[in-house]
PDB file of N, CA and C in Angstrom:
ATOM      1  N   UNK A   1      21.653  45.529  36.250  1.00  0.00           N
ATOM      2  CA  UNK A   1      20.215  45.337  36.375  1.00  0.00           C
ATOM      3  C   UNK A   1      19.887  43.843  36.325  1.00  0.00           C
ATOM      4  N   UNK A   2      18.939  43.178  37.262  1.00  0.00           N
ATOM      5  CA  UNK A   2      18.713  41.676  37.139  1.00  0.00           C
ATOM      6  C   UNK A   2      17.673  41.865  36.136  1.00  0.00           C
ATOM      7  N   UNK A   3      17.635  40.424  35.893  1.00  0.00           N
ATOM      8  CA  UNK A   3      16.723  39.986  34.646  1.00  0.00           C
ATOM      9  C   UNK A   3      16.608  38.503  34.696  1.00  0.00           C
ATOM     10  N   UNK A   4      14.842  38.666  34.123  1.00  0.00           N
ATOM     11  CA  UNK A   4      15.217  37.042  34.403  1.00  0.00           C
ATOM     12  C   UNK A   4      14.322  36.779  33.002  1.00  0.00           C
ATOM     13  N   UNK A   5      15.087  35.697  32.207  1.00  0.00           N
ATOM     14  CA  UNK A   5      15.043  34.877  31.203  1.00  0.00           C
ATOM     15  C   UNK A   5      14.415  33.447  31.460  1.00  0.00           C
ATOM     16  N   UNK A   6      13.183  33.328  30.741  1.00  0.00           N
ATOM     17  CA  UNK A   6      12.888  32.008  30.278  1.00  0.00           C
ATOM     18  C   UNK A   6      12.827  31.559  28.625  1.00  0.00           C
ATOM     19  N   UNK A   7      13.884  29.950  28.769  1.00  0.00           N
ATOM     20  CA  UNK A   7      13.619  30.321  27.182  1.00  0.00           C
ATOM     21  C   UNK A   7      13.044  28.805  27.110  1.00  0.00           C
ATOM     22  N   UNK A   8      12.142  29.038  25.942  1.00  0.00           N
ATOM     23  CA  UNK A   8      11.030  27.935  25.982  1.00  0.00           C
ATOM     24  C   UNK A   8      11.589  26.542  24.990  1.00  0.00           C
ATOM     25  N   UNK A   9      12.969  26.621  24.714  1.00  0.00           N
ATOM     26  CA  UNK A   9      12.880  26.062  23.500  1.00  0.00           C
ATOM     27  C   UNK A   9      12.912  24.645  23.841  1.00  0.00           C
ATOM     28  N   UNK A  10      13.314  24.029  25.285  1.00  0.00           N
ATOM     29  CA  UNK A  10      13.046  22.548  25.577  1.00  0.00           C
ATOM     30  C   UNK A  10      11.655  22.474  26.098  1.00  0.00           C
ATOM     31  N   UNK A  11      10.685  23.086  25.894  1.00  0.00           N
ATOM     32  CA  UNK A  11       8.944  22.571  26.243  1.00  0.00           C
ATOM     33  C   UNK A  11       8.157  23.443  25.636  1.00  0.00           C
ATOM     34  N   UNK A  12       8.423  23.415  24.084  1.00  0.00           N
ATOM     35  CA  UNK A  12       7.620  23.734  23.044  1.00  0.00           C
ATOM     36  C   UNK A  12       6.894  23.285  22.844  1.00  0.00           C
ATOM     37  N   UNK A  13       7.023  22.158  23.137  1.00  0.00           N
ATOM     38  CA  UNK A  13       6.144  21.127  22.927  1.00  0.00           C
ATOM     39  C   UNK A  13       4.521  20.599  24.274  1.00  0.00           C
ATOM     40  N   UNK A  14       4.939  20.866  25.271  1.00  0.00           N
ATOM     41  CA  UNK A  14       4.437  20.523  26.468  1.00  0.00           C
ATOM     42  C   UNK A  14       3.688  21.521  26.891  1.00  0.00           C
ATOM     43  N   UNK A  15       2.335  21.695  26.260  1.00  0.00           N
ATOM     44  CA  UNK A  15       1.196  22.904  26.854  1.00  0.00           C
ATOM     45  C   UNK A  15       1.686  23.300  28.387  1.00  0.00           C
ATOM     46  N   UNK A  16       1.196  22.427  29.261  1.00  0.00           N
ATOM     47  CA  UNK A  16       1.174  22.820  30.221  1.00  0.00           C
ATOM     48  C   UNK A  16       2.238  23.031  31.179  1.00  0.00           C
ATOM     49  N   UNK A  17       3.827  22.577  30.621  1.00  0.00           N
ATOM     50  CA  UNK A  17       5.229  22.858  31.443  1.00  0.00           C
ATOM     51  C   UNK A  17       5.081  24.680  31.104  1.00  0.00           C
ATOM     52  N   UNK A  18       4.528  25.048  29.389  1.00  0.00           N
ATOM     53  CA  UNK A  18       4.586  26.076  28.870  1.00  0.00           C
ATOM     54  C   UNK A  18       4.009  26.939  30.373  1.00  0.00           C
ATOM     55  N   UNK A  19       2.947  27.107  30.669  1.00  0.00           N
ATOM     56  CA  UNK A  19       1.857  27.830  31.349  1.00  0.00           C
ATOM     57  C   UNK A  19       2.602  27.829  32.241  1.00  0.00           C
ATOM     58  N   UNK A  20       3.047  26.378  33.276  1.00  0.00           N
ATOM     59  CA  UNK A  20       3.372  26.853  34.382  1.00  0.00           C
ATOM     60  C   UNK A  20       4.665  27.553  34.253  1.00  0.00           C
ATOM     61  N   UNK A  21       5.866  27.292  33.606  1.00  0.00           N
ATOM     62  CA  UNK A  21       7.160  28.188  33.465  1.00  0.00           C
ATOM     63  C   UNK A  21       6.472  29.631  33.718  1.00  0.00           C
ATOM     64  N   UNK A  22       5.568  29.905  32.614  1.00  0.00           N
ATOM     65  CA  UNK A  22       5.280  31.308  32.009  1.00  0.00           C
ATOM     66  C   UNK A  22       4.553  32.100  33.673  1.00  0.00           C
ATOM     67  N   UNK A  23       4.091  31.453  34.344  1.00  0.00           N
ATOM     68  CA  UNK A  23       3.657  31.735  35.742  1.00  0.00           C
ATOM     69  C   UNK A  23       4.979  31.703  36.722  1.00  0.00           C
ATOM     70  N   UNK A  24       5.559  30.288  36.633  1.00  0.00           N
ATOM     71  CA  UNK A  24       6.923  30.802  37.221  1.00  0.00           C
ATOM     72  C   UNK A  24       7.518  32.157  37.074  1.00  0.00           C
ATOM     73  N   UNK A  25       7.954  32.425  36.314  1.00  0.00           N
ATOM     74  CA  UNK A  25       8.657  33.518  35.898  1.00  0.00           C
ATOM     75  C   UNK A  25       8.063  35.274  36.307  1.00  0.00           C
ATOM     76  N   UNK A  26       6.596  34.452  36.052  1.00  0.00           N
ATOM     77  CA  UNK A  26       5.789  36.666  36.505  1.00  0.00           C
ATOM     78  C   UNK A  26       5.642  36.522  37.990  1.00  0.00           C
ATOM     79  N   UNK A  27       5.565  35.054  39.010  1.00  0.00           N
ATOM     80  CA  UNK A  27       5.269  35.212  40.095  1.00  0.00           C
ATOM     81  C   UNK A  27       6.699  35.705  40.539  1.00  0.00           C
ATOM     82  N   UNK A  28       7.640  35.172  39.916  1.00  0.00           N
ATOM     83  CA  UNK A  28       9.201  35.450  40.720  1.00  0.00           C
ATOM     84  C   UNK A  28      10.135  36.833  40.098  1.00  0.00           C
ATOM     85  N   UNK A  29       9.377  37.438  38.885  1.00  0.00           N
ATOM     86  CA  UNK A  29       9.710  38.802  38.985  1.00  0.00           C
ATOM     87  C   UNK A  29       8.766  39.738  39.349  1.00  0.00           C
ATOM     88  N   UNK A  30       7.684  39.662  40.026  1.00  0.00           N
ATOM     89  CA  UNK A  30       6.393  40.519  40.879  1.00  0.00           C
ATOM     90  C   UNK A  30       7.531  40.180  42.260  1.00  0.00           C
ATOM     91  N   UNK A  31       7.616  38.844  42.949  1.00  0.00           N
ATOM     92  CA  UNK A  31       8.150  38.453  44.055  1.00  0.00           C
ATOM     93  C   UNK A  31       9.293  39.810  44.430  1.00  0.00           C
ATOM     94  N   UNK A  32      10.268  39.419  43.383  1.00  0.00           N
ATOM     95  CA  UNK A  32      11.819  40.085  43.686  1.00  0.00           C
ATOM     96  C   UNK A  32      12.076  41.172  42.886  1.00  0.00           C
ATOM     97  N   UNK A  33      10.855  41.977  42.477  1.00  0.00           N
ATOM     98  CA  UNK A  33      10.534  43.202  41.500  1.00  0.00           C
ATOM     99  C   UNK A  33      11.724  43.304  40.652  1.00  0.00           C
ATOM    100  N   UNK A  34      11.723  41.935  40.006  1.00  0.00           N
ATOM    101  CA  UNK A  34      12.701  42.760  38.402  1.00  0.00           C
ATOM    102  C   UNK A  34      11.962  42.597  37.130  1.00  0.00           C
ATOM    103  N   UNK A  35      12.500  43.632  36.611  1.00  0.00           N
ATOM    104  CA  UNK A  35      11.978  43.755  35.212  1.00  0.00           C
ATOM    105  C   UNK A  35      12.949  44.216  34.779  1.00  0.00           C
ATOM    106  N   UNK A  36      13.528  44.084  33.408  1.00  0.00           N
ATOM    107  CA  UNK A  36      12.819  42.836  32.791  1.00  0.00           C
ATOM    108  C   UNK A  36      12.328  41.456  32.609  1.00  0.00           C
ATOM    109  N   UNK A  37      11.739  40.783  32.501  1.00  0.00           N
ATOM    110  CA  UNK A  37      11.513  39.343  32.226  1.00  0.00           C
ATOM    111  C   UNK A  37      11.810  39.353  30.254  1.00  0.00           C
ATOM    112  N   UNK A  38      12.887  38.273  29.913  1.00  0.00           N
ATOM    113  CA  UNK A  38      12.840  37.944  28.988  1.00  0.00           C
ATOM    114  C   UNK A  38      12.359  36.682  28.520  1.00  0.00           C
ATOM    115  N   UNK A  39      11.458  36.456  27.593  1.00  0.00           N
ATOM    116  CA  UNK A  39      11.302  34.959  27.539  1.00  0.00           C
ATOM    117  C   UNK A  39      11.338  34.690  25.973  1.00  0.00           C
ATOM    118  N   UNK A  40      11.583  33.413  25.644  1.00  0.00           N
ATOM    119  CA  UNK A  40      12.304  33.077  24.179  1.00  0.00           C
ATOM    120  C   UNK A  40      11.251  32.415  23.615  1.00  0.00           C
ATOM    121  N   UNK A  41      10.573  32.344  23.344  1.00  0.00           N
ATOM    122  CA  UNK A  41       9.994  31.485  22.255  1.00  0.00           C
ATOM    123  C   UNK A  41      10.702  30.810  21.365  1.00  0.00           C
ATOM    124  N   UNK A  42      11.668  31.381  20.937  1.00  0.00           N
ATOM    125  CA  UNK A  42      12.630  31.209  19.779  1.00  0.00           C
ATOM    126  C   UNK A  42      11.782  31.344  18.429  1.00  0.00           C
ATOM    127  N   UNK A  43      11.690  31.143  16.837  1.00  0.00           N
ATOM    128  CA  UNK A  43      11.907  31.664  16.261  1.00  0.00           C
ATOM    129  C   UNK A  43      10.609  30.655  15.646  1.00  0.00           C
ATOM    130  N   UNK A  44      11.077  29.430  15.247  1.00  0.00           N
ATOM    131  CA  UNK A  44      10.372  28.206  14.635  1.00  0.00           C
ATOM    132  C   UNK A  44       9.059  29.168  13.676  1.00  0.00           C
ATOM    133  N   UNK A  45       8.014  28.566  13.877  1.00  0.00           N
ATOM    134  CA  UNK A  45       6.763  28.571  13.127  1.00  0.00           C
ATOM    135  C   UNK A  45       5.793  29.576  13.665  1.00  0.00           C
ATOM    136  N   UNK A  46       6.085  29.847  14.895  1.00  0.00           N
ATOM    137  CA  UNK A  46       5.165  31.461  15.288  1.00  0.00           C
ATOM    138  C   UNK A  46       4.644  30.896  16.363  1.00  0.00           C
ATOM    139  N   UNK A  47       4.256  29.960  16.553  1.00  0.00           N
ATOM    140  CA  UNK A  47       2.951  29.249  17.180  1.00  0.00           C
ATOM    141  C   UNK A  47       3.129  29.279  18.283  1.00  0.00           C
ATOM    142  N   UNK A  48       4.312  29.115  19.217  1.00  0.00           N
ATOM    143  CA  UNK A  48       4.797  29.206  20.750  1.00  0.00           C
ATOM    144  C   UNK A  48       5.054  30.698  20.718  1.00  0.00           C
ATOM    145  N   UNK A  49       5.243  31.590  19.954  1.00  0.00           N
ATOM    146  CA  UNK A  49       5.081  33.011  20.334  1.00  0.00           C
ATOM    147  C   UNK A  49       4.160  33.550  20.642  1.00  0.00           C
ATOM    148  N   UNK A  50       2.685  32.970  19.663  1.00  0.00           N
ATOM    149  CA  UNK A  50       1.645  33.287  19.801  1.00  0.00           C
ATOM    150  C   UNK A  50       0.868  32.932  20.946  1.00  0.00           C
ATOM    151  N   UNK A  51       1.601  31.462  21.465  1.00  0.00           N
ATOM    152  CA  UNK A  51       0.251  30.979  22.305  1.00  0.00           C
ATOM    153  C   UNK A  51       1.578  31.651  23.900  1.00  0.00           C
ATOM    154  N   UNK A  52       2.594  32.250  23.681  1.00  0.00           N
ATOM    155  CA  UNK A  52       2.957  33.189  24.903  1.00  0.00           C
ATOM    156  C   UNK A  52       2.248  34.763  25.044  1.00  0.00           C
ATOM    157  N   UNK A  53       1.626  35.422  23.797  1.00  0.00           N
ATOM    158  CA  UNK A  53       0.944  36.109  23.796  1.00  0.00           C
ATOM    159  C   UNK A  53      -0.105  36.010  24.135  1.00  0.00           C
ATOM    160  N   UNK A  54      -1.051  35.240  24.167  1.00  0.00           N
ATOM    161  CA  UNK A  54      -1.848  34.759  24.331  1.00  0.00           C
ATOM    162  C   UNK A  54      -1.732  34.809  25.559  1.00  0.00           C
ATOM    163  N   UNK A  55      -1.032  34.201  26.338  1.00  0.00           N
ATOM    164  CA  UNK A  55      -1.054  33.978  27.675  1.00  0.00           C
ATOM    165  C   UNK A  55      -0.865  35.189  28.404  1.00  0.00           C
ATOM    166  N   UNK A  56       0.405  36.039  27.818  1.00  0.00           N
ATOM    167  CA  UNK A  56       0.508  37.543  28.703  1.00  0.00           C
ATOM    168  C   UNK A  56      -0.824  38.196  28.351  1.00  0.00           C
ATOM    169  N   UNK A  57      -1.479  38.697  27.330  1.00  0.00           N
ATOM    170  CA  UNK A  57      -2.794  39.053  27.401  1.00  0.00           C
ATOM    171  C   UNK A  57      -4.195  38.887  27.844  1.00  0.00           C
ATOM    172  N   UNK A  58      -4.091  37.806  28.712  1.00  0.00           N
ATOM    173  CA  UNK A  58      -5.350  37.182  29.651  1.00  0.00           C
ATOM    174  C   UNK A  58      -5.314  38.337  30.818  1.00  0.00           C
ATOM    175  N   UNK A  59      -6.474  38.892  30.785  1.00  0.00           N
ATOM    176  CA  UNK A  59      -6.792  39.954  31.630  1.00  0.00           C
ATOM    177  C   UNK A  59      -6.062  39.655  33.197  1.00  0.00           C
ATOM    178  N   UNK A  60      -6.246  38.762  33.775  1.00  0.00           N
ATOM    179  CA  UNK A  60      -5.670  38.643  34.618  1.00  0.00           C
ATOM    180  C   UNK A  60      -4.234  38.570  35.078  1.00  0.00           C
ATOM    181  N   UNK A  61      -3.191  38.194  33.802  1.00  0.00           N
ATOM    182  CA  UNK A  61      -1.959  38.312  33.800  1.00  0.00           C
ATOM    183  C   UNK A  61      -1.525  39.878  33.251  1.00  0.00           C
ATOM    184  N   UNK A  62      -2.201  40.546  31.774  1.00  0.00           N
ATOM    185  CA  UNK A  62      -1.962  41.678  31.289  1.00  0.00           C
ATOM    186  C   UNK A  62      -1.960  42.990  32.692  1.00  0.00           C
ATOM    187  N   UNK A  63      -2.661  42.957  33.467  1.00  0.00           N
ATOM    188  CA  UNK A  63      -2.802  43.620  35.229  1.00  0.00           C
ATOM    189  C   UNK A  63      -1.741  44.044  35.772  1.00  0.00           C
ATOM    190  N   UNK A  64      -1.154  42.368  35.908  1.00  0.00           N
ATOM    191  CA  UNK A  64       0.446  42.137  36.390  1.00  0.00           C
ATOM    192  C   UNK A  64       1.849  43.181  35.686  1.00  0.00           C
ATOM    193  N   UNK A  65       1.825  43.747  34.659  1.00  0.00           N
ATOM    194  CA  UNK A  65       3.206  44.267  34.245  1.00  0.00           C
ATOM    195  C   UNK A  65       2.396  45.891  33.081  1.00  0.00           C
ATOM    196  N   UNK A  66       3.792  46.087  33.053  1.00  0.00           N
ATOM    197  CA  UNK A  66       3.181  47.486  32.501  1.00  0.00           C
ATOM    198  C   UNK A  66       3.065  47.612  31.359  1.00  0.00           C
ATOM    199  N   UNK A  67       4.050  46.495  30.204  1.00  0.00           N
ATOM    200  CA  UNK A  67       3.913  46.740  29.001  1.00  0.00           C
ATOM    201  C   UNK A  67       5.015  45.452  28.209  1.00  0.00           C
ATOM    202  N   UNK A  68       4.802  45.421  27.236  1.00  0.00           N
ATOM    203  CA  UNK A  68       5.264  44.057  26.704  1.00  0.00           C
ATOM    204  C   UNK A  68       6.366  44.511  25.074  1.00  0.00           C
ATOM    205  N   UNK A  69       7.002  44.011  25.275  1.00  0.00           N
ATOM    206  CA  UNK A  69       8.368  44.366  23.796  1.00  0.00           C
ATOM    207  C   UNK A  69       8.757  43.360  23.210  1.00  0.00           C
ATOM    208  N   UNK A  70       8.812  43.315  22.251  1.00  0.00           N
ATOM    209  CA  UNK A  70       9.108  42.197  20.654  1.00  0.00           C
ATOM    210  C   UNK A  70      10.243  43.017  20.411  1.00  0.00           C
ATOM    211  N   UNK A  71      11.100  42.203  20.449  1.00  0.00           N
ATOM    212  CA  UNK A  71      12.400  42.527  20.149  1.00  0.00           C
ATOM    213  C   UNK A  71      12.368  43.025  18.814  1.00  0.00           C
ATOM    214  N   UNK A  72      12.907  43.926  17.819  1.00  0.00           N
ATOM    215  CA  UNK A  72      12.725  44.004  16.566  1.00  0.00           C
ATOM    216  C   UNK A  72      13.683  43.204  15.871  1.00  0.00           C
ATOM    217  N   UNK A  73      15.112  43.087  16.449  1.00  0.00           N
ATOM    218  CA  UNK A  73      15.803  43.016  16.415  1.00  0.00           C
ATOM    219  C   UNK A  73      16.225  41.163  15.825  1.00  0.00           C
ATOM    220  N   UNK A  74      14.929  40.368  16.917  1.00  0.00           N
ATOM    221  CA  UNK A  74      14.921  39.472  17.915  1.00  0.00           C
ATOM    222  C   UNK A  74      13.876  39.143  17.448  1.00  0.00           C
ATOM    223  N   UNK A  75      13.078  38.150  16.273  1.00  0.00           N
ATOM    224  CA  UNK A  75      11.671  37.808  16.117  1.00  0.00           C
ATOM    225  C   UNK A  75      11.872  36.652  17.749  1.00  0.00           C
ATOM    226  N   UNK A  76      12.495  35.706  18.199  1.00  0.00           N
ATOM    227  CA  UNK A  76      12.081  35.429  18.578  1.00  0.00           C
ATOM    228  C   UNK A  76      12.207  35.325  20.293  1.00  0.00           C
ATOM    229  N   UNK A  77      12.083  36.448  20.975  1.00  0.00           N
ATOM    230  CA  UNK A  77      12.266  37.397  21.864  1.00  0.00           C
ATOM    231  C   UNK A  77      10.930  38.047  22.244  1.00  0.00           C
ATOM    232  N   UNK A  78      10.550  37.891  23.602  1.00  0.00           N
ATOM    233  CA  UNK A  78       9.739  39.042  24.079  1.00  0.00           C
ATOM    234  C   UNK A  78       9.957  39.452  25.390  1.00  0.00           C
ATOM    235  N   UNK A  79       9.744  41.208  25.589  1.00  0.00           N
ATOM    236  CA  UNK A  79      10.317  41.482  27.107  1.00  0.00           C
ATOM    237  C   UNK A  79       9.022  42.247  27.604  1.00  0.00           C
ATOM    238  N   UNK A  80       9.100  41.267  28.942  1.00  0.00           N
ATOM    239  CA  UNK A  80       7.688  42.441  29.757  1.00  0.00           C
ATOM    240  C   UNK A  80       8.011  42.702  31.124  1.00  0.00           C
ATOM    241  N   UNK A  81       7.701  44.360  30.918  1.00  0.00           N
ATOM    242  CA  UNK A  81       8.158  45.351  31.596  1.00  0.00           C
ATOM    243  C   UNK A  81       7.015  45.297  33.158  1.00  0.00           C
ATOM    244  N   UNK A  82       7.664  45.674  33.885  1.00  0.00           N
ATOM    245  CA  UNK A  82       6.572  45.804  34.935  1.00  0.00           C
ATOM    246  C   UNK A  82       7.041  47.099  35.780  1.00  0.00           C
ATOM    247  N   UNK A  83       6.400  48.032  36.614  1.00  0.00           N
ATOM    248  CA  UNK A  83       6.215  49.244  36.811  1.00  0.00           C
ATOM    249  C   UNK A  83       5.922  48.629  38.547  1.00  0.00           C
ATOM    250  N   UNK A  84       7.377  48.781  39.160  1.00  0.00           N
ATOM    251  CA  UNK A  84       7.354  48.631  40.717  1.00  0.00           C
ATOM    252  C   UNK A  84       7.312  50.357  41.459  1.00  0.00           C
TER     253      UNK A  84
END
């Protein structure tokens, strides 16, 4: 099964590399219909997890995929599913 992984941990720092990656990634698994998309936040202080939540939940992106997974396993892990 393909999958495609973004992991954020070199532009934690950089609002807006954040956004566009995070757009990279849903335009090019909508593009080549895979799901999963994994993307890393990694672990740190919460704050880049949150502001990736943040971002998949904007009505206009939440549209795009079918459902979203927190690794349990994996605090700093999230996978969103999309329904081709």
């Amino acid at each position: 099964m393909a999958k495609i992984t973004l992991d954020l941990h070199d532009i934690y720092n950089k609002g807006n590399a954040i956004d566009a990656e995070l757009n990279r990634v849903m335009e090019q698994a909508l593009a080549k219909k895979i799901t999963p998309v994994e993307i890393i936040p990694g672990k740190g202080s919460g704050q880049l997890k949150k502001r990736v939540l943040r971002y998949l939940n904007q009505p206009e992106i939440k549209k795009l995929y079918h459902r979203l997974e927190k690794d349990d396993k994996n605090f700093g892990r999230i996978f969103v599913h999309f329904r081709f």
